[in-house]
Protein backbone atom coordinates (compact mmCIF):
# COMPACT_ATOMS: atom_id res chain seq x y z
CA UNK A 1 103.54 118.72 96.37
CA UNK A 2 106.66 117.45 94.78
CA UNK A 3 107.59 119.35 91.14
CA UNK A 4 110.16 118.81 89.06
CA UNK A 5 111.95 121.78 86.96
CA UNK A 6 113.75 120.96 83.68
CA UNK A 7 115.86 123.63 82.82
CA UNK A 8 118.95 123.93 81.05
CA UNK A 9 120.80 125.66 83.38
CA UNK A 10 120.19 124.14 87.20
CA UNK A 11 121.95 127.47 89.05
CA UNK A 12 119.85 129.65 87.22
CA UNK A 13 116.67 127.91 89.16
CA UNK A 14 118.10 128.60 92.48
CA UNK A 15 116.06 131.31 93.60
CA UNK A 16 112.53 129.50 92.33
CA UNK A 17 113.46 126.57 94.45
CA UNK A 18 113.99 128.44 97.36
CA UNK A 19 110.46 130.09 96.75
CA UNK A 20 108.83 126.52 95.76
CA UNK A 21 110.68 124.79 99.41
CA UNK A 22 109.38 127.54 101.36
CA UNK A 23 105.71 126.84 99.88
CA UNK A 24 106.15 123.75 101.48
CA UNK A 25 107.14 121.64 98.17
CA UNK A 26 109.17 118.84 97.74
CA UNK A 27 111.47 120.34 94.47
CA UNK A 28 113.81 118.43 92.06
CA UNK A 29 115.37 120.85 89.07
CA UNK A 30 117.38 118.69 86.85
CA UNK A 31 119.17 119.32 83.55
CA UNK A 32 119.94 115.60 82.46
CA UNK A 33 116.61 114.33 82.66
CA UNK A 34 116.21 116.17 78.90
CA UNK A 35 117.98 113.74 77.52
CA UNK A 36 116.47 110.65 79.46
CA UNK A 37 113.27 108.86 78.58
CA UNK A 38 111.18 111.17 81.44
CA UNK A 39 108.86 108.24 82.57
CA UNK A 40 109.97 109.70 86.17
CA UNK A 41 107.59 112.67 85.21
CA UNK A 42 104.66 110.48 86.37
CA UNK A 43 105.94 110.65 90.17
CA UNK A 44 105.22 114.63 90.05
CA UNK A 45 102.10 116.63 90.60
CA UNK A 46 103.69 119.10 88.70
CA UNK A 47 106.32 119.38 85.57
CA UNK A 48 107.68 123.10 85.77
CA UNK A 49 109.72 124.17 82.28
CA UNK A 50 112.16 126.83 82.70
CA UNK A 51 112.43 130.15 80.22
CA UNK A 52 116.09 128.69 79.82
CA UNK A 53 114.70 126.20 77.51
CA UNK A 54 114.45 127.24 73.74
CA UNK A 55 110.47 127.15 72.84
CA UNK A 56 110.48 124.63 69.99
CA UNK A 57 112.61 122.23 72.72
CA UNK A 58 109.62 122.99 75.51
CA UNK A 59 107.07 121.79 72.91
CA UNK A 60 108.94 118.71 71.97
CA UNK A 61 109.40 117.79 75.78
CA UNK A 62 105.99 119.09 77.12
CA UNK A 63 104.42 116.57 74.14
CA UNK A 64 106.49 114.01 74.94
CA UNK A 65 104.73 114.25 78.58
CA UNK A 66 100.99 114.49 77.88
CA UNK A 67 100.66 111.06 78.15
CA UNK A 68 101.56 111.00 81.89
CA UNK A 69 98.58 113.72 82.73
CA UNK A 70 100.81 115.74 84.55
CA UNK A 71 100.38 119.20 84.51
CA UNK A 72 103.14 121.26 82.96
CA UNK A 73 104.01 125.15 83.68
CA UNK A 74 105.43 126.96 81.15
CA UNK A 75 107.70 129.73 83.11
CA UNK A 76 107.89 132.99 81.05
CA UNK A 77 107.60 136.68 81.92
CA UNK A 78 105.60 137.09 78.71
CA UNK A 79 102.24 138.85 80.22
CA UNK A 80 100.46 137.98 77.11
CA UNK A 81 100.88 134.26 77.29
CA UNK A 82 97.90 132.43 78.43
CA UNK A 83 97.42 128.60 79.57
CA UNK A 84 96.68 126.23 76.58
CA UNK A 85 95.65 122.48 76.97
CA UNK A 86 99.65 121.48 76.77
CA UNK A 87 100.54 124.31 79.34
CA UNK A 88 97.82 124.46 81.63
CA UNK A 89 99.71 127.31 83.55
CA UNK A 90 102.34 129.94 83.80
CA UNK A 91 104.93 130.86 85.85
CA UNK A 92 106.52 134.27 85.97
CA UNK A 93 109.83 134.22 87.20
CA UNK A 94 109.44 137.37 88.88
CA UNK A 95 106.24 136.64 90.70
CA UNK A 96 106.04 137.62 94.56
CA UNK A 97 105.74 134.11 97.10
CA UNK A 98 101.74 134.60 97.35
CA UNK A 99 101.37 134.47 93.61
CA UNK A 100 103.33 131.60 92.98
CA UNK A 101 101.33 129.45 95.54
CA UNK A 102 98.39 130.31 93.83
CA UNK A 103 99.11 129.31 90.36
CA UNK A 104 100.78 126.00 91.72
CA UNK A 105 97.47 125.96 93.56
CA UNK A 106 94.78 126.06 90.43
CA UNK A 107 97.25 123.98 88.19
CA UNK A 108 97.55 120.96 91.14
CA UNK A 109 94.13 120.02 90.59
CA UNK A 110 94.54 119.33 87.02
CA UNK A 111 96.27 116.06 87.76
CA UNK A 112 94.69 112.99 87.05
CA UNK A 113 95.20 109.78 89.55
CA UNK A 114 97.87 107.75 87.79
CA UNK A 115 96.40 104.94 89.70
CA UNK A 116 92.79 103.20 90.90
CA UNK A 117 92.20 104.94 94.35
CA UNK A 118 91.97 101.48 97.08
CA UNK A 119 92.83 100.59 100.35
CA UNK A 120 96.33 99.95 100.56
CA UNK A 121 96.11 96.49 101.90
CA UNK A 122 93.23 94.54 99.88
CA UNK A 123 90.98 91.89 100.84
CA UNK A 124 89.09 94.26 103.23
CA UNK A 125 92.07 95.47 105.38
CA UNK A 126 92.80 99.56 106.26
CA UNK A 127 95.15 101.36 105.30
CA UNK A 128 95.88 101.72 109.07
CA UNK A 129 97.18 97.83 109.09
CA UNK A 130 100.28 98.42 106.85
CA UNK A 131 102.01 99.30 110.16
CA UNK A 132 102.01 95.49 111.06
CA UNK A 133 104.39 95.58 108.15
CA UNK A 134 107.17 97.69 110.09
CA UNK A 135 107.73 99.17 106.68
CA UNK A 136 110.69 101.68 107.16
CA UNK A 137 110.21 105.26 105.47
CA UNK A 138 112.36 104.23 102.43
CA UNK A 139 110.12 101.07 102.21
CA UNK A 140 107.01 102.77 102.48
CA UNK A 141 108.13 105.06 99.87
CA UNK A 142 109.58 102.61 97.45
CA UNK A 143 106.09 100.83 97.84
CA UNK A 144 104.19 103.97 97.15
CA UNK A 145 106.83 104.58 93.41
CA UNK A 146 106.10 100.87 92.55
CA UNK A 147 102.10 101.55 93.33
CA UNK A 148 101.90 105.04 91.71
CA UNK A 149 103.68 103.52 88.04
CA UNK A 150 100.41 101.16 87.77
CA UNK A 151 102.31 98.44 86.32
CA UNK A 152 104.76 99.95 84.20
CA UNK A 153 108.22 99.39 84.87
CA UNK A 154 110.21 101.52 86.62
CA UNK A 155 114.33 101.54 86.63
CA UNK A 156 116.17 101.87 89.52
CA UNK A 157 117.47 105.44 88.06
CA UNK A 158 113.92 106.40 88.59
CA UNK A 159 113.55 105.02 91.73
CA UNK A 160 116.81 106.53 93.04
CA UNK A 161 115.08 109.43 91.71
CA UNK A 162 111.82 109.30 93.95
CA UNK A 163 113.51 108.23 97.16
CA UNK A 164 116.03 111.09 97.78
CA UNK A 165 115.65 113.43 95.01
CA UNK A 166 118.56 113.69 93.99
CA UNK A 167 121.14 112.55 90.99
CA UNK A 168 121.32 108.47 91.51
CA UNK A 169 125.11 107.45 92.50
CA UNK A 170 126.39 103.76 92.89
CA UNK A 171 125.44 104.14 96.91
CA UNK A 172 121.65 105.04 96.26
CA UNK A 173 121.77 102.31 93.28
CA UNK A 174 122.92 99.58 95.48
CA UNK A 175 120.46 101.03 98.49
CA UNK A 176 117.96 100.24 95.89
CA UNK A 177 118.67 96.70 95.17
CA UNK A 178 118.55 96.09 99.62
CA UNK A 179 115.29 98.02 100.18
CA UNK A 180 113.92 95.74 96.99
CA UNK A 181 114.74 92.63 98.46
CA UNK A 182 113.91 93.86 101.92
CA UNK A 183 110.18 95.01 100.80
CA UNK A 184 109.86 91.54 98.55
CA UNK A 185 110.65 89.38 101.73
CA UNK A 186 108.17 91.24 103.76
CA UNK A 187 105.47 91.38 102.15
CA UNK A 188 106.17 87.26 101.43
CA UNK A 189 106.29 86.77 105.02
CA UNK A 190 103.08 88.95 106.20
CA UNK A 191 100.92 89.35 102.90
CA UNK A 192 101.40 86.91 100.90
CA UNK A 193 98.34 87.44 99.80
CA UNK A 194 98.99 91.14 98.63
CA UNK A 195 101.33 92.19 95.87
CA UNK A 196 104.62 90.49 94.20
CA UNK A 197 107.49 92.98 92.85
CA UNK A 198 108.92 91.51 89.40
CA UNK A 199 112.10 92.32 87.96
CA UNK A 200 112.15 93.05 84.21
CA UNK A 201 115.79 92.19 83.64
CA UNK A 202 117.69 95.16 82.79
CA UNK A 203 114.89 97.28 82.62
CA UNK A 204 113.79 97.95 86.38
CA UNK A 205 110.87 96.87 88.34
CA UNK A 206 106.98 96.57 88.77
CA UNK A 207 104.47 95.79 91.08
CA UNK A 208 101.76 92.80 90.35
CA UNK A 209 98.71 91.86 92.00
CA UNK A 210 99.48 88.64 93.59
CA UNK A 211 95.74 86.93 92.90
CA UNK A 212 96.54 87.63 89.37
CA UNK A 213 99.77 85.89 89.48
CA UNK A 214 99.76 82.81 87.48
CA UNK A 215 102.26 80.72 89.16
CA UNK A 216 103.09 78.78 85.90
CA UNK A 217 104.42 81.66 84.07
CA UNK A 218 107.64 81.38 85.98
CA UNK A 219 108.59 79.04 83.82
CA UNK A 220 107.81 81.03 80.69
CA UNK A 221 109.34 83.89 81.39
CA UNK A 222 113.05 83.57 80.38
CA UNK A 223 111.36 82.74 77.31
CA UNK A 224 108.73 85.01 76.83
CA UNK A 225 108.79 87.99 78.97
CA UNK A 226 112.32 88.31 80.48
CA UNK A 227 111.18 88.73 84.42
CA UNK A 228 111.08 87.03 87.03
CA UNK A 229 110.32 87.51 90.64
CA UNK A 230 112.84 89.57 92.73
């Protein structure tokens, strides 16, 4: 699973990563991300708050997220606090290994699909075909960030975000940009057929379905919409 921490104090979180990674978890913990717009939430299968937070500033962020249907954890060593329908589960800090994997366990399954379950290549190909892409793993993932956002936008912070999990620098930013164009000109080459990737001009990207791409907009949207294809 991959789950994100928000704490105010990252070092403080060290010893619940360690725990999470040796679950088998993919873990980001970041501080600055409470003072970002947190549309990255949606990439997680679960939104961890750390007992470093003040309470009224985990109820302001944890509403702030319900609209991505990601479950959040409340971590706490308060025995009397019980799951409600913002935090759907609890965290002690000071839980053994076994216990933690079983509360990530039950609260995992309260995620909802951000996206309509379908074979990753339409028009009646398997999923087994996207190989004839020779998608690299950065590719393959960048395609899976653009398909999980259903739509929305989503900046190149964010995407810097899902693709090494870590703080974006100018390296990762500019990595970005290449595996964009790289990704655009192969699925123009092999499925043309299949998906465009539109640039919202300072904003980030999206992914379109291409039978629903009306090729006369192009020359609309400076005008209307500000994108364009990549």
């Amino acid at each position: 699973m991959k789950i994100l921490v928000l704490t105010n104090c990252i070092f403080r979180e060290k010893l619940i990563e360690e725990q999470l990674h040796l679950l088998g978890n993919e873990v980001f913990i970041s501080k600055a991300l409470l003072s970002d717009s947190l549309t990255m939430v949606r990439f997680f299968d679960i939104i961890i708050l750390s007992d470093t937070l003040p309470v009224d500033q985990q109820l302001i962020i944890a509403n702030k997220m319900l609209s991505f249907q990601v479950p959040i954890m409340k971590m706490t060593s308060e025995e009397s606090f019980a799951p409600t329908e913002i935090f759907r589960g609890v965290l002690n800090p000071e839980c053994d290994l076994e216990d933690l994997g079983n509360s990530l366990a039950v609260v995992s399954k309260l995620k909802k699909p951000m996206y309509r379950e379908r074979p990753i290549i339409q028009a009646g190909k398997n999923e087994e075909e996207v190989f004839y892409l020779r998608l690299s793993k950065k590719e393959k993932k960048l395609l899976d960030c653009l398909r999980e956002a259903k739509g929305e936008t989503v900046s190149k912070k964010d995407i810097s975000l899902y693709l090494w999990n870590g703080e974006p620098t100018a390296s990762r930013m500019c990595h970005v940009s290449n595996l964009i164009k790289h990704l655009r000109d192969k699925l123009e080459k092999y499925e043309p057929d299949w998906y465009k990737i539109i640039t919202v001009w300072g904003q980030g990207y999206y992914i379109k379905d291409a039978h629903d791409w009306d090729e006369s907009a192009e020359n609309n949207t400076q005008e209307n919409l500000q994108q364009a294809i990549v």
